[in-house]
C-alpha atoms as a PDB file:
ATOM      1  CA  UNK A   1       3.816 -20.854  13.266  1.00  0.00           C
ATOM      2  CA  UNK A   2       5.858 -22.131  10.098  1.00  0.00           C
ATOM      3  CA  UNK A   3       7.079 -18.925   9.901  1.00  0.00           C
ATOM      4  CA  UNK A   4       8.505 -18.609  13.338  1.00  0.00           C
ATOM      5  CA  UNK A   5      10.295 -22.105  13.222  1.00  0.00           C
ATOM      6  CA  UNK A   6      11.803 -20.532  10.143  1.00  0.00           C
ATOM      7  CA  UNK A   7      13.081 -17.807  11.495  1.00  0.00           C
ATOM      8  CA  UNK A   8      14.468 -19.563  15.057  1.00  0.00           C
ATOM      9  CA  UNK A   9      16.525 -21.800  12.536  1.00  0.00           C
ATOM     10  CA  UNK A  10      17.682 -19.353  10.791  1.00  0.00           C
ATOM     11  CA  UNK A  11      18.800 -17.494  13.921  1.00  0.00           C
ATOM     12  CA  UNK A  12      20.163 -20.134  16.056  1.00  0.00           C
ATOM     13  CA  UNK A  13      22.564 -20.890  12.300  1.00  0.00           C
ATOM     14  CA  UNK A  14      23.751 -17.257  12.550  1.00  0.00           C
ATOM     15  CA  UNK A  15      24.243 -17.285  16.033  1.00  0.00           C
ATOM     16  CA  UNK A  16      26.296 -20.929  15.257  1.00  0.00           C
ATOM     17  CA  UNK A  17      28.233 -19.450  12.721  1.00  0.00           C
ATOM     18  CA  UNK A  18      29.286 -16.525  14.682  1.00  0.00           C
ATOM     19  CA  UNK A  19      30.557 -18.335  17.397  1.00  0.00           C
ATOM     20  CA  UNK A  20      32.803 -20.363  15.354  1.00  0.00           C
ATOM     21  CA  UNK A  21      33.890 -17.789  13.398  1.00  0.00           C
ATOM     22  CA  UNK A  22      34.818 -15.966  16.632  1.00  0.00           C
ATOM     23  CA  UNK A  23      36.238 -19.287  17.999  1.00  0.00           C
ATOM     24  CA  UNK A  24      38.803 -19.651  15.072  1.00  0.00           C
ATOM     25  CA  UNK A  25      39.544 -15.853  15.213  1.00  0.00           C
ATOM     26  CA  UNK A  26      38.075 -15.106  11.937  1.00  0.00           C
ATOM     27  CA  UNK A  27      35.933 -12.071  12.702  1.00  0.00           C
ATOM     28  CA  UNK A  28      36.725  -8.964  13.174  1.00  0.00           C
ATOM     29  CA  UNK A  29      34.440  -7.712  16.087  1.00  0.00           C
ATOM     30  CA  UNK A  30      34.523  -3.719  15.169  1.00  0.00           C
ATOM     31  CA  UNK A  31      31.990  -5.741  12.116  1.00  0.00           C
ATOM     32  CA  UNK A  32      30.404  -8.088  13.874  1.00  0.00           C
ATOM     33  CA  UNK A  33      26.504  -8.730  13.187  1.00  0.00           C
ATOM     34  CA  UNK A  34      24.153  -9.106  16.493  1.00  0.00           C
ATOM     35  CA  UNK A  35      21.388 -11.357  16.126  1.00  0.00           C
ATOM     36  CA  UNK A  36      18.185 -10.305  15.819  1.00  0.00           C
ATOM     37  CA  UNK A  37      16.107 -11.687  18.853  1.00  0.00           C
ATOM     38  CA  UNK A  38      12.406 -11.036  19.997  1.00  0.00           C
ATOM     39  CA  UNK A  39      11.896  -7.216  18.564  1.00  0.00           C
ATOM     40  CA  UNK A  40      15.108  -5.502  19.200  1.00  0.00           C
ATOM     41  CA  UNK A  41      15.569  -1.729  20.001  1.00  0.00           C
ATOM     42  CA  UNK A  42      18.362  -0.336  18.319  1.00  0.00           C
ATOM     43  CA  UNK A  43      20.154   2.550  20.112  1.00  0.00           C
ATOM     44  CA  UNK A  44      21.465   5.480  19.730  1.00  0.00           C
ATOM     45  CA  UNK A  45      20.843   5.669  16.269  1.00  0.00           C
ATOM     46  CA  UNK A  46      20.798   8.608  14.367  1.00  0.00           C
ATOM     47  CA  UNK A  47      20.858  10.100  10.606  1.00  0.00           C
ATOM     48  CA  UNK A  48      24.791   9.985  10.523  1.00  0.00           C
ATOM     49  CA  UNK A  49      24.439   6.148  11.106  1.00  0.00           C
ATOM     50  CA  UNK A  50      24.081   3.767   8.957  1.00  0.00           C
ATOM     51  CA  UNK A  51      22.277   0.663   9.707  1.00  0.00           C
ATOM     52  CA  UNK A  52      22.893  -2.964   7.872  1.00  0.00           C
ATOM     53  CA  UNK A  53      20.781  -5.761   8.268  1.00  0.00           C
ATOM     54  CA  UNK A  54      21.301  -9.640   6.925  1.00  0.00           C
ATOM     55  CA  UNK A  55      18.697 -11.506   5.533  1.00  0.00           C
ATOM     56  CA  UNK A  56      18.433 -15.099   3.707  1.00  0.00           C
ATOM     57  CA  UNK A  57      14.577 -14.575   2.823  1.00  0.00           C
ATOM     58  CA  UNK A  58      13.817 -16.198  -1.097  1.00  0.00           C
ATOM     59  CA  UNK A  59      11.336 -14.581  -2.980  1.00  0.00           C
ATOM     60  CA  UNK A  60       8.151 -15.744  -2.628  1.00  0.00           C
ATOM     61  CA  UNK A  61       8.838 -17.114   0.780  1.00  0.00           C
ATOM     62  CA  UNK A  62       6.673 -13.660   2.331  1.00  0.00           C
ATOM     63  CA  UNK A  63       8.711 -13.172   4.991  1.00  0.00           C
ATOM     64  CA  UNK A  64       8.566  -9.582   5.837  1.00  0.00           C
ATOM     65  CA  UNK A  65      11.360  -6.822   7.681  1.00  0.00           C
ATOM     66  CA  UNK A  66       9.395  -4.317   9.817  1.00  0.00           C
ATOM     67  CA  UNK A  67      11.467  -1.364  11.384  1.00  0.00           C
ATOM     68  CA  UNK A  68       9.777   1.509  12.844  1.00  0.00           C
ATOM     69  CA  UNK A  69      11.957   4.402  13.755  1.00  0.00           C
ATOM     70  CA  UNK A  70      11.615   6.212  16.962  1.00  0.00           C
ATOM     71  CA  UNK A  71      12.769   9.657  18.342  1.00  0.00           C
ATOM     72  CA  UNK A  72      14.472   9.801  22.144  1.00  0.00           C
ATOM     73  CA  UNK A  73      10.424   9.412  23.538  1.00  0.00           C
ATOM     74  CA  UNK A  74       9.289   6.927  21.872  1.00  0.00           C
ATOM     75  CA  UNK A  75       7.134   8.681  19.161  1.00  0.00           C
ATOM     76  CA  UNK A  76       6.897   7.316  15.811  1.00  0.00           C
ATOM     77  CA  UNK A  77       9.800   8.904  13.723  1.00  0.00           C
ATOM     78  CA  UNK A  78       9.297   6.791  10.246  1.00  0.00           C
ATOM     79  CA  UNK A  79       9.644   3.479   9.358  1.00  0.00           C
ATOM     80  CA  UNK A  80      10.879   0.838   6.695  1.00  0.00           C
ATOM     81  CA  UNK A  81       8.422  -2.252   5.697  1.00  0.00           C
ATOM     82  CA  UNK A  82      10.597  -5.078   3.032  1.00  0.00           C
ATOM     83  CA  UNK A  83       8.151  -7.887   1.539  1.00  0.00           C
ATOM     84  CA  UNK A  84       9.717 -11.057   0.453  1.00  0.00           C
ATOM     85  CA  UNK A  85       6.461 -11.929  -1.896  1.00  0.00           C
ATOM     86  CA  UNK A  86       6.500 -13.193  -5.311  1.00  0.00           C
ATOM     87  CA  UNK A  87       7.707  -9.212  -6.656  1.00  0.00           C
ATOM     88  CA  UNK A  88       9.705  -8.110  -3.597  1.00  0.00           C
ATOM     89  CA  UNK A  89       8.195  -5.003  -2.452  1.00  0.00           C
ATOM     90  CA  UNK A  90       8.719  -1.925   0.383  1.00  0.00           C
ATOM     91  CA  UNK A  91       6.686   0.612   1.765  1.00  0.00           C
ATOM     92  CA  UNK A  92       7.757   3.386   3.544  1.00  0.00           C
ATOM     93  CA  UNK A  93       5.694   3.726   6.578  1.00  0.00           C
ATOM     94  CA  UNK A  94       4.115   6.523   7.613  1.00  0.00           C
ATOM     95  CA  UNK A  95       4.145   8.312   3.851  1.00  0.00           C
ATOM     96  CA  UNK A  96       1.947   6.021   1.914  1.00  0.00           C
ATOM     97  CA  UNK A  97       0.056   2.616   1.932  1.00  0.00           C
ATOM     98  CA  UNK A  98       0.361   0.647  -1.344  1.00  0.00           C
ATOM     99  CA  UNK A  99       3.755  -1.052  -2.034  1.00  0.00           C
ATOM    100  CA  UNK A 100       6.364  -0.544  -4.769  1.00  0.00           C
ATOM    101  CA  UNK A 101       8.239  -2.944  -6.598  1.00  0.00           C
ATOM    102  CA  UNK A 102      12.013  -3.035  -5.637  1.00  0.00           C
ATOM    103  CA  UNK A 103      13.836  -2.752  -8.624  1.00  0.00           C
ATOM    104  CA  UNK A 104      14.474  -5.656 -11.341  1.00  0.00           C
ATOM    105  CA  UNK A 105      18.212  -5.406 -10.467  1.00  0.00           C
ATOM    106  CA  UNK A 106      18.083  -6.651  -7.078  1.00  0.00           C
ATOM    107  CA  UNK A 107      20.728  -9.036  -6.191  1.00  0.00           C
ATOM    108  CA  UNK A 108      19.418 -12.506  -7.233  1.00  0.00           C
ATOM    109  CA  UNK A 109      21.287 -14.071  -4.085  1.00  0.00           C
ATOM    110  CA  UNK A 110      19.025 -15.241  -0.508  1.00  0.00           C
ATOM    111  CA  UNK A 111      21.902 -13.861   1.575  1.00  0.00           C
ATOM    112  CA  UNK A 112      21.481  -9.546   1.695  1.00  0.00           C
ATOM    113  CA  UNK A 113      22.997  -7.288   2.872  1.00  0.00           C
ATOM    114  CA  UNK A 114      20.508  -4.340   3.556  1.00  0.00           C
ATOM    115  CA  UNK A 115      21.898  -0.585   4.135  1.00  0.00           C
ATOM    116  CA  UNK A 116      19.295   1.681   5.552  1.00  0.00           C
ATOM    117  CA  UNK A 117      19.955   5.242   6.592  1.00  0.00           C
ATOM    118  CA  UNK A 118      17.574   8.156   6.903  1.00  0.00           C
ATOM    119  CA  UNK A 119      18.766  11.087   4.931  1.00  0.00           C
ATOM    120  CA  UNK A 120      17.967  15.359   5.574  1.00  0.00           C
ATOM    121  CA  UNK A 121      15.235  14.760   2.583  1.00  0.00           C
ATOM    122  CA  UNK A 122      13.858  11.070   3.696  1.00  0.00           C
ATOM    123  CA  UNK A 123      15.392   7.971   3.029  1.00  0.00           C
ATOM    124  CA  UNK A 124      17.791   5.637   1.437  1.00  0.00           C
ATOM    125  CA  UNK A 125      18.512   1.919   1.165  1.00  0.00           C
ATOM    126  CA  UNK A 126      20.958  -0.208  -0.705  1.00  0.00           C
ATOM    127  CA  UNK A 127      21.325  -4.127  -1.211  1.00  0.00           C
ATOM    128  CA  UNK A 128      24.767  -5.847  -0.726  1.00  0.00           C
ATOM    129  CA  UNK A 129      26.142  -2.938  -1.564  1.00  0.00           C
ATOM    130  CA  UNK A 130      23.957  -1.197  -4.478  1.00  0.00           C
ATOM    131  CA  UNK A 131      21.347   1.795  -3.872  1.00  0.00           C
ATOM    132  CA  UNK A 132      17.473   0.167  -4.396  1.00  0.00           C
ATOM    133  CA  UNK A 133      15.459   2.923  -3.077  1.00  0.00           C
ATOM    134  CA  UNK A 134      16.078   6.388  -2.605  1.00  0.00           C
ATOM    135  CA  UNK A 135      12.907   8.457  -1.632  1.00  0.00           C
ATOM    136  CA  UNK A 136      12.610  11.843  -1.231  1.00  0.00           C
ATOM    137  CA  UNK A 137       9.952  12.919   1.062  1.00  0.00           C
ATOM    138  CA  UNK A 138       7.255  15.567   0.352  1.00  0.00           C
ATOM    139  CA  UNK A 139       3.537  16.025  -0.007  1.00  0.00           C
ATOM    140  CA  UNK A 140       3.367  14.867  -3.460  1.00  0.00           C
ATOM    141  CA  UNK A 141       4.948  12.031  -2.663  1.00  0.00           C
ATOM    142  CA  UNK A 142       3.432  11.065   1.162  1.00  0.00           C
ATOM    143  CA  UNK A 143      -0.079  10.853   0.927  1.00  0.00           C
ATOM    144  CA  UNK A 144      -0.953   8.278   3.525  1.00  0.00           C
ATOM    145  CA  UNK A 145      -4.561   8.596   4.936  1.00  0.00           C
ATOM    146  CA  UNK A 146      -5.997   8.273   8.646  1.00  0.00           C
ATOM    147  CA  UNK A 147      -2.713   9.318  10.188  1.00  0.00           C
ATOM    148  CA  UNK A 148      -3.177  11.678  13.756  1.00  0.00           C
ATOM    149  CA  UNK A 149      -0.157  13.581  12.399  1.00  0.00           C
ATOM    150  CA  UNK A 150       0.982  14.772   9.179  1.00  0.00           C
ATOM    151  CA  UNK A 151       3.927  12.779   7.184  1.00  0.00           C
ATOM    152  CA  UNK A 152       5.996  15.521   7.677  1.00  0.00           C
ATOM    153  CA  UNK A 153       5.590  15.898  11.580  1.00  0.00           C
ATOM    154  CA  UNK A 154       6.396  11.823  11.659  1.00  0.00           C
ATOM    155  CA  UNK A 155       9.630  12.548   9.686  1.00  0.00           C
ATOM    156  CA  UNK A 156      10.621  15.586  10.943  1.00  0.00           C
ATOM    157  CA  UNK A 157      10.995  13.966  14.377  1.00  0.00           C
ATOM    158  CA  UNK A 158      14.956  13.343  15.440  1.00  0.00           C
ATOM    159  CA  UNK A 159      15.804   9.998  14.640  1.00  0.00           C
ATOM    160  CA  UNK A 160      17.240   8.238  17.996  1.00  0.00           C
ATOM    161  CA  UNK A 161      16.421   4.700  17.573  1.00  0.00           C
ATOM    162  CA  UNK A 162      14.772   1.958  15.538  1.00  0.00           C
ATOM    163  CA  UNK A 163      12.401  -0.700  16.586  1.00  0.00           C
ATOM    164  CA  UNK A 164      12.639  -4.323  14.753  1.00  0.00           C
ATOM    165  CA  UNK A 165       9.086  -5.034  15.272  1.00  0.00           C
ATOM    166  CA  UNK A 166       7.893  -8.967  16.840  1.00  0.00           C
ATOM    167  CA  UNK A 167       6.356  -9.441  13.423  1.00  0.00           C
ATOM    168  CA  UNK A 168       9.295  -8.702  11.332  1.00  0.00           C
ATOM    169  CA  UNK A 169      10.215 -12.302   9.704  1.00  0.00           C
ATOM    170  CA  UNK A 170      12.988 -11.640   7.628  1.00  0.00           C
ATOM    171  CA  UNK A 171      15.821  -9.583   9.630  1.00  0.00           C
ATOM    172  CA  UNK A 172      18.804 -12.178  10.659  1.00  0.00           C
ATOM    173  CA  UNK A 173      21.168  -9.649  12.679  1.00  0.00           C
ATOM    174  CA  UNK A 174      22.522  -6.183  11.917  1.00  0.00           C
ATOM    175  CA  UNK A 175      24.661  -3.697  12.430  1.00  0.00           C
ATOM    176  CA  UNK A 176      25.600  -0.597  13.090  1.00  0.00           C
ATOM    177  CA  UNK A 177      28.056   2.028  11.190  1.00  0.00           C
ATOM    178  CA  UNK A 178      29.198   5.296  10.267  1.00  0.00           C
ATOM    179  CA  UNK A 179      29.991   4.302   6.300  1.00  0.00           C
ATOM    180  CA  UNK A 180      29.051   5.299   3.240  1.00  0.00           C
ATOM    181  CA  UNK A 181      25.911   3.616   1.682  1.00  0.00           C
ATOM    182  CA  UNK A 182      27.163   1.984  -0.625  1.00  0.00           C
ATOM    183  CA  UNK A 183      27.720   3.053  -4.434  1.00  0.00           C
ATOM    184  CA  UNK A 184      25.149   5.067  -6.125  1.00  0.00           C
ATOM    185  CA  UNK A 185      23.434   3.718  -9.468  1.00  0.00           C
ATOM    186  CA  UNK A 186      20.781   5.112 -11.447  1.00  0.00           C
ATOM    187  CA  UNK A 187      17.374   3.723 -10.545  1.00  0.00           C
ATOM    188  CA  UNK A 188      16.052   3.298 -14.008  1.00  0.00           C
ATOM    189  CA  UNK A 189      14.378   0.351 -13.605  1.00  0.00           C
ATOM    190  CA  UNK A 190      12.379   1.072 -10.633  1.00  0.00           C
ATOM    191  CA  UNK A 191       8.515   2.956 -11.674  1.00  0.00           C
ATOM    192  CA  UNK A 192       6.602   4.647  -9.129  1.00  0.00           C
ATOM    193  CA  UNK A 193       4.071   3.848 -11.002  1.00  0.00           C
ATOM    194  CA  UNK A 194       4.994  -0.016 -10.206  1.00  0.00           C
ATOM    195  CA  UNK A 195       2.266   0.327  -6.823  1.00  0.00           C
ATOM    196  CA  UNK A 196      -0.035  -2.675  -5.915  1.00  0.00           C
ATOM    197  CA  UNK A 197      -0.760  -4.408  -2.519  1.00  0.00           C
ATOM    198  CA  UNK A 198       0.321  -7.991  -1.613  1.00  0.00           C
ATOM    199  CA  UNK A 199      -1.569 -10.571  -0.757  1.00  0.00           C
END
């Protein structure tokens, strides 16, 4: 319940700033952020795109963004979990289980800017603007259990939309575009050994 309050004020002080921003001709709306309200589906979206979301979730807080991605009939097509715990954590859904740490270089800021895009080999996200995870998909890498379909029959569906599930917590607004990432940087700092489950 605490969470949801949260997550209305946070939304209704996007939605405020927005408007005024608009109001005093400020943005520029070719950029402009939706709001993320009640479970969004995002559409058309596909591996070209690029897809930025906002969040202003502190560590520890354990606010959580939940996309699932879709293919044009509504069958599961992948999906992105980001944990806001005490060691920020993802999980790509649909691959494996456990969580991995995001990396130790993670922008120490609340306000994010998260770049997702799925890639010909799995997928890729970046944080205001620097490359945290890059994960390439394969069968020594997806391993998830009890699944009706294989990991690579999920994946290897056409990405034509994502789904911000009702339980996401953490997603502001977003974005679509057709840009670059965001600069590549050498992931030294991230283990895949670095696996546990939160709380």
């Amino acid at each position: 319940f605490i969470q949801s309050n949260l997550r209305t004020v946070k939304l209704l002080a996007m939605t405020i700033l927005l408007l005024t921003l608009t109001l005093l001709g400020v943005t520029d709306t070719a950029e402009e952020f939706t709001p993320v309200l009640e479970g969004p589906t995002i559409a058309p979206f596909t591996k070209d795109m690029l897809l930025e979301v906002k969040t202003n979730s502190e560590n520890g807080s354990k606010d959580k963004m939940k996309l699932n991605f879709e293919d044009k009939n509504g069958h599961k097509a992948g999906g992105l979990l980001i944990w806001f715990g005490d060691i920020s954590s993802y999980q790509v859904k649909w691959c494996y289980e456990w969580w991995k740490a995001l990396p130790d270089s993670l922008p120490e800021e609340d306000d994010k800017v998260w770049g997702i895009q799925r890639t010909d080999q799995g997928l890729r996200v970046s944080c205001n603007g620097v490359t945290v995870v890059d994960e390439l998909l394969s069968n020594e890498t997806c391993v998830a259990a009890n699944l009706r379909n294989p990991w690579n029959v999920i994946w290897g569906r056409e990405i034509a939309r994502i789904n911000v599930s009702e339980a996401d917590t953490a997603s502001i607004s977003y974005r679509i575009t057709n840009g670059e990432l965001g600069k590549r940087v050498p992931l030294t700092d991230r283990s895949l050994a670095s696996q546990y489950e939160p709380p």
